[in-house]
Protein backbone atom coordinates (compact mmCIF):
# COMPACT_ATOMS: atom_id res chain seq x y z
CA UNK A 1 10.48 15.60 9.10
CA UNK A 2 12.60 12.11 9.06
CA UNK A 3 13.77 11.31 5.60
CA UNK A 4 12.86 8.47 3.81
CA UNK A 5 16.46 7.14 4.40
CA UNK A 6 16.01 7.67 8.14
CA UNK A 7 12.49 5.71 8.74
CA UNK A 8 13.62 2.68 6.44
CA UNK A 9 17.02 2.66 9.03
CA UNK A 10 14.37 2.55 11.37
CA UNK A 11 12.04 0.47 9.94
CA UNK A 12 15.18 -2.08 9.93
CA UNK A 13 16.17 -2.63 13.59
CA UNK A 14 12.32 -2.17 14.68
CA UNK A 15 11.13 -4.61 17.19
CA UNK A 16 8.11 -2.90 18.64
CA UNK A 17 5.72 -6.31 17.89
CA UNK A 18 6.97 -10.06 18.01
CA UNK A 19 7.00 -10.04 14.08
CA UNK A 20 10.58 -8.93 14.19
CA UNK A 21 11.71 -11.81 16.00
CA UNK A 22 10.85 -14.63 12.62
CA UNK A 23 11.79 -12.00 10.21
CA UNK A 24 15.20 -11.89 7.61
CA UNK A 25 14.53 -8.86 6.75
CA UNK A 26 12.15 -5.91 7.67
CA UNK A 27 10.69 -4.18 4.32
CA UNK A 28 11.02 -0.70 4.01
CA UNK A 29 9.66 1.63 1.27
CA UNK A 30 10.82 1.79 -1.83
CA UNK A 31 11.40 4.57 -4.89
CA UNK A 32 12.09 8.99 -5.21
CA UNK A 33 11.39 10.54 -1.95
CA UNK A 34 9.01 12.69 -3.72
CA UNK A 35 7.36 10.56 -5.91
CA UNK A 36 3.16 10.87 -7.24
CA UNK A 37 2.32 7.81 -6.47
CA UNK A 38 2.38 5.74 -3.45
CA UNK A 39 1.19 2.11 -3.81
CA UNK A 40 0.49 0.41 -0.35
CA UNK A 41 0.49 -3.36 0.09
CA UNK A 42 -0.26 -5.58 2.86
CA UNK A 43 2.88 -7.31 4.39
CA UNK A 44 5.99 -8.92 2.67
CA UNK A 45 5.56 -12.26 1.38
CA UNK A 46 8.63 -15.14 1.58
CA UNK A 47 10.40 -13.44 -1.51
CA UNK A 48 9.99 -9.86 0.23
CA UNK A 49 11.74 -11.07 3.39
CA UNK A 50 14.51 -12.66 1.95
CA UNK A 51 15.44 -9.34 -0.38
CA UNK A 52 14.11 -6.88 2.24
CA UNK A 53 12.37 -5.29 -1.30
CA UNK A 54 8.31 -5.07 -1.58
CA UNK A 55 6.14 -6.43 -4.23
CA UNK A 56 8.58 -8.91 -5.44
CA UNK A 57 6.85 -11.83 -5.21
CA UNK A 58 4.03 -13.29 -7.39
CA UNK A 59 1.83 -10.45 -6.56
CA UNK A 60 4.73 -7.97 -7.52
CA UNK A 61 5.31 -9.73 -11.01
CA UNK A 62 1.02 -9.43 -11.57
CA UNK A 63 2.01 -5.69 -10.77
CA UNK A 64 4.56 -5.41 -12.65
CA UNK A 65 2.68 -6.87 -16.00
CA UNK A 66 -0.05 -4.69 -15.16
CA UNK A 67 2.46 -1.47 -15.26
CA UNK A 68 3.57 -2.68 -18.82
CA UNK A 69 0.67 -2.55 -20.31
CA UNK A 70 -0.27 0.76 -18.72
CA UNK A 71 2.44 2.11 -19.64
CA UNK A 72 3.82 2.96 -15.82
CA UNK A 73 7.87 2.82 -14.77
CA UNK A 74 7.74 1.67 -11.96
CA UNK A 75 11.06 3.07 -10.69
CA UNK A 76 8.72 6.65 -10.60
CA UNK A 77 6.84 5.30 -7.77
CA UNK A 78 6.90 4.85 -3.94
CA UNK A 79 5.75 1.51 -2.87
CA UNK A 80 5.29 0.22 0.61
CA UNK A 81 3.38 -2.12 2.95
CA UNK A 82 0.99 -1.69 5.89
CA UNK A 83 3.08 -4.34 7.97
CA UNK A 84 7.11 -4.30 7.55
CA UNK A 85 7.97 -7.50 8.88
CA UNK A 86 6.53 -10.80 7.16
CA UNK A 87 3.57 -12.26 8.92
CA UNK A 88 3.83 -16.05 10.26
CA UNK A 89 2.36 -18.93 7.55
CA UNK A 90 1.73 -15.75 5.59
CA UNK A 91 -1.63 -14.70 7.83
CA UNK A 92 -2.92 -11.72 8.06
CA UNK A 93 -1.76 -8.86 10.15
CA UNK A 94 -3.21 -8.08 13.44
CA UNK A 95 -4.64 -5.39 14.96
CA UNK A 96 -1.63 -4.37 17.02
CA UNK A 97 0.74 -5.07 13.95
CA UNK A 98 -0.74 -2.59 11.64
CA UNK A 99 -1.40 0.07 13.87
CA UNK A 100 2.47 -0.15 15.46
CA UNK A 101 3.48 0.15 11.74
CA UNK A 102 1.32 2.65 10.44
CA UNK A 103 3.20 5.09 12.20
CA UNK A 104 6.15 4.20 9.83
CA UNK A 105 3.37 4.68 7.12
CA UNK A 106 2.57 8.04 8.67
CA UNK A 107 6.08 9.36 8.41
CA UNK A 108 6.40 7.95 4.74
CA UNK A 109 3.27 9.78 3.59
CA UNK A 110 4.35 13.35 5.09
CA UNK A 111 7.73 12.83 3.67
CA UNK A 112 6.80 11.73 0.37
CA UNK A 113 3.56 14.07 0.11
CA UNK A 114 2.05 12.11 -2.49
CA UNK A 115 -0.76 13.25 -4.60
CA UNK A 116 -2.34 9.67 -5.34
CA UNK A 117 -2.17 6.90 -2.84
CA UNK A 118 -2.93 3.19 -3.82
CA UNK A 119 -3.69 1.30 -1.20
CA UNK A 120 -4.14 -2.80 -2.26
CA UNK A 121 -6.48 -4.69 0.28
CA UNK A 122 -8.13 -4.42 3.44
CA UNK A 123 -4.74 -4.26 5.59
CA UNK A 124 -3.75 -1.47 3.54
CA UNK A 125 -6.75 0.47 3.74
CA UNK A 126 -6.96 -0.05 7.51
CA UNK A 127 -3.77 1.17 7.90
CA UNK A 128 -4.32 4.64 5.84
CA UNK A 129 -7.32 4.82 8.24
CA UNK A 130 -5.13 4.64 11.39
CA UNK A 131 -2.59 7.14 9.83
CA UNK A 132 -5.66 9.91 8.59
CA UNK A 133 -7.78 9.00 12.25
CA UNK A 134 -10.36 7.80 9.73
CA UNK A 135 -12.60 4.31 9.71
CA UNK A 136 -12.85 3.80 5.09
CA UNK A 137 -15.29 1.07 4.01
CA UNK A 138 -13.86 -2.29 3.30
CA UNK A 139 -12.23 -2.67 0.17
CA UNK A 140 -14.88 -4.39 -1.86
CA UNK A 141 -16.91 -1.36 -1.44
CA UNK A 142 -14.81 0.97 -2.61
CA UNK A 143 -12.37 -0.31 -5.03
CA UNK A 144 -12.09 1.61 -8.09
CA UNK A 145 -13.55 4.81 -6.52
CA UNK A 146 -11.96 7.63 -5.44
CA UNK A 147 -11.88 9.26 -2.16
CA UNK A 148 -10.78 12.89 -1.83
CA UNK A 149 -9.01 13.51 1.94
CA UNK A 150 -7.58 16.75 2.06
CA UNK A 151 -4.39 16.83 -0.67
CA UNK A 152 -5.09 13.52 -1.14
CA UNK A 153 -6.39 11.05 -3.74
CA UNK A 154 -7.31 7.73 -2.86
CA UNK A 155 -7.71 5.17 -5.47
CA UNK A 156 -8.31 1.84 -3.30
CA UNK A 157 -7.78 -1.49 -4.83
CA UNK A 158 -7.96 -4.79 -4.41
CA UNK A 159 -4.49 -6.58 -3.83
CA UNK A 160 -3.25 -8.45 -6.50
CA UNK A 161 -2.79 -11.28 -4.25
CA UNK A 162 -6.68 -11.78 -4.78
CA UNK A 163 -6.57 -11.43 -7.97
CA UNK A 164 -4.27 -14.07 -8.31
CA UNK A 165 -6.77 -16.60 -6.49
CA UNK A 166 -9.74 -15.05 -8.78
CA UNK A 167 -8.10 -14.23 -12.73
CA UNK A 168 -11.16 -13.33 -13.38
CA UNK A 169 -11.47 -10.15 -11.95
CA UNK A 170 -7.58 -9.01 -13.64
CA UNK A 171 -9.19 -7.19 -15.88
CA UNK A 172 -11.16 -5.20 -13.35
CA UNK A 173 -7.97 -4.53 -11.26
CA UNK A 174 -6.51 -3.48 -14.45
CA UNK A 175 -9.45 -0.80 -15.33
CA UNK A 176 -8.67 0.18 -11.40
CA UNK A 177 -5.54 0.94 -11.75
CA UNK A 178 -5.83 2.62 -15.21
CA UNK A 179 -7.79 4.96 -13.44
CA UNK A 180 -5.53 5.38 -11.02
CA UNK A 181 -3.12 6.39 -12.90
CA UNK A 182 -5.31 8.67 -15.57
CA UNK A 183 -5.79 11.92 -14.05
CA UNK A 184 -8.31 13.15 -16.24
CA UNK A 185 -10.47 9.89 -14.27
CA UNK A 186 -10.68 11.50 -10.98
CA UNK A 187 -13.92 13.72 -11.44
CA UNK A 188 -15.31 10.96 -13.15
CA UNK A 189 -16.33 8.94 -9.94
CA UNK A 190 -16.28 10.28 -6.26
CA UNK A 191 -16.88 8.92 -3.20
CA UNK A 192 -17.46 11.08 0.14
CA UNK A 193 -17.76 7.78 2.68
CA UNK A 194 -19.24 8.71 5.80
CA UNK A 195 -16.10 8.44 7.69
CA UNK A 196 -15.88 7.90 11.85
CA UNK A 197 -13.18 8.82 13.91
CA UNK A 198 -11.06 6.31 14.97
C-alpha cells in the first residue's frame, strides 16, 4: 500500500492525459493519512493550480465558513479532487480525465481508510463510482442521503461551486454537511441505489 506521501509524488510528475501539459501545479491530497473524513472535489480551480493546495479558491473559503459554523477543523480532514490537474477555461472533466485519475483516488481511499467520504458534485461522484466499479445516481438525487458501501459512508453533496451560483440553496448544503458530519444522522436516512456495474 503506497503512502499518501508516495501517490501525491506521483500525482506530481503525472502526465497520463494532456491536462498535465497547461498545468502549474498538479493537486494532490491534502491532511492525516488516517483521517475520518475524506471530502472529494471536482478539479483545481486557478487558485488551486498556482498553490498546488485544494479547495482554496472561492469554493474553499464557502467551505471553510461552512466548517466554522459547524464547528469542523479542517486540518482533521483529508481533502482531494476527482481530477488533479486544472481543467482548460475551467470545464468540466472528461471521461478519460476522471477515470485516469481515479486510480490516484483509489490508492488515497485504501490508504486513508476513511469512514465517511464526501464527495461534492457530479465529477466527484463519478469518480467514487469508477474507484468502487459502481454507476451512483447523479448528485441531485442523492445529496444529503447516505449510501452505505461496505466500510463506507457516503454523504454526497452538492459542490459548493453551485452553491455559489445559487445562495439560495447554502443553507441546504449546510444541513448536508451537518449531517455529514453528525454521526448520530446516519440511520436517520438511507439510501440502497440500485447500483450497475461499471
Amino acid at each position: 500500500m503506497a503512502s499518501i506521501e508516495e501517490i501525491s509524488n506521483a500525482v506530481s510528475v503525472c502526465k497520463k492525459c494532456d491536462l498535465h501539459l497547461f498545468r502549474k501545479n498538479a493537486v494532490c491530497g491534502a491532511g492525516p493519512e488516517k483521517a475520518r473524513y475524506m471530502i472529494i472535489g471536482e478539479a483545481p480551480g486557478y487558485l488551486e493550480d498556482e498553490k498546488g493546495l485544494p479547495f482554496i479558491g472561492r469554493s474553499g473559503k464557502l467551505l471553510d465558513s461552512v466548517f466554522t459554523v459547524l464547528g469542523v477543523n479542517r486540518a482533521t480532514l483529508f481533502i482531494t479532487n476527482a481530477v488533479r490537474c486544472r481543467p482548460g477555461m475551467n470545464k468540466t472533466p472528461s471521461t478519460k480525465e476522471i477515470k485516469t485519475c481515479s486510480n490516484y483516488l483509489k490508492e488515497e481511499i485504501e490508504t486513508i481508510s476513511p469512514s465517511v467520504i464526501i464527495p461534492m458534485g457530479n465529477v466527484a461522484l463519478r469518480a467514487l463510482g469508477y474507484v468502487f466499479g459502481k454507476k451512483f445516481p447523479k448528485i441531485s438525487e442523492v445529496s444529503g442521503k447516505v449510501i452505505k458501501l461496505g466500510d463506507f459512508l457516503i454523504h454526497p453533496q452538492f459542490h459548493p461551486a453551485a452553491i455559489l451560483r445559487n445562495p439560495k440553496k447554502k443553507v441546504y448544503f449546510l444541513e448536508g454537511l451537518r449531517q455529514a458530519f453528525s454521526p448520530a444522522s446516519y440511520s436517520k436516512e438511507e439510501i440502497e441505489p440500485k447500483y450497475v456495474e461499471i
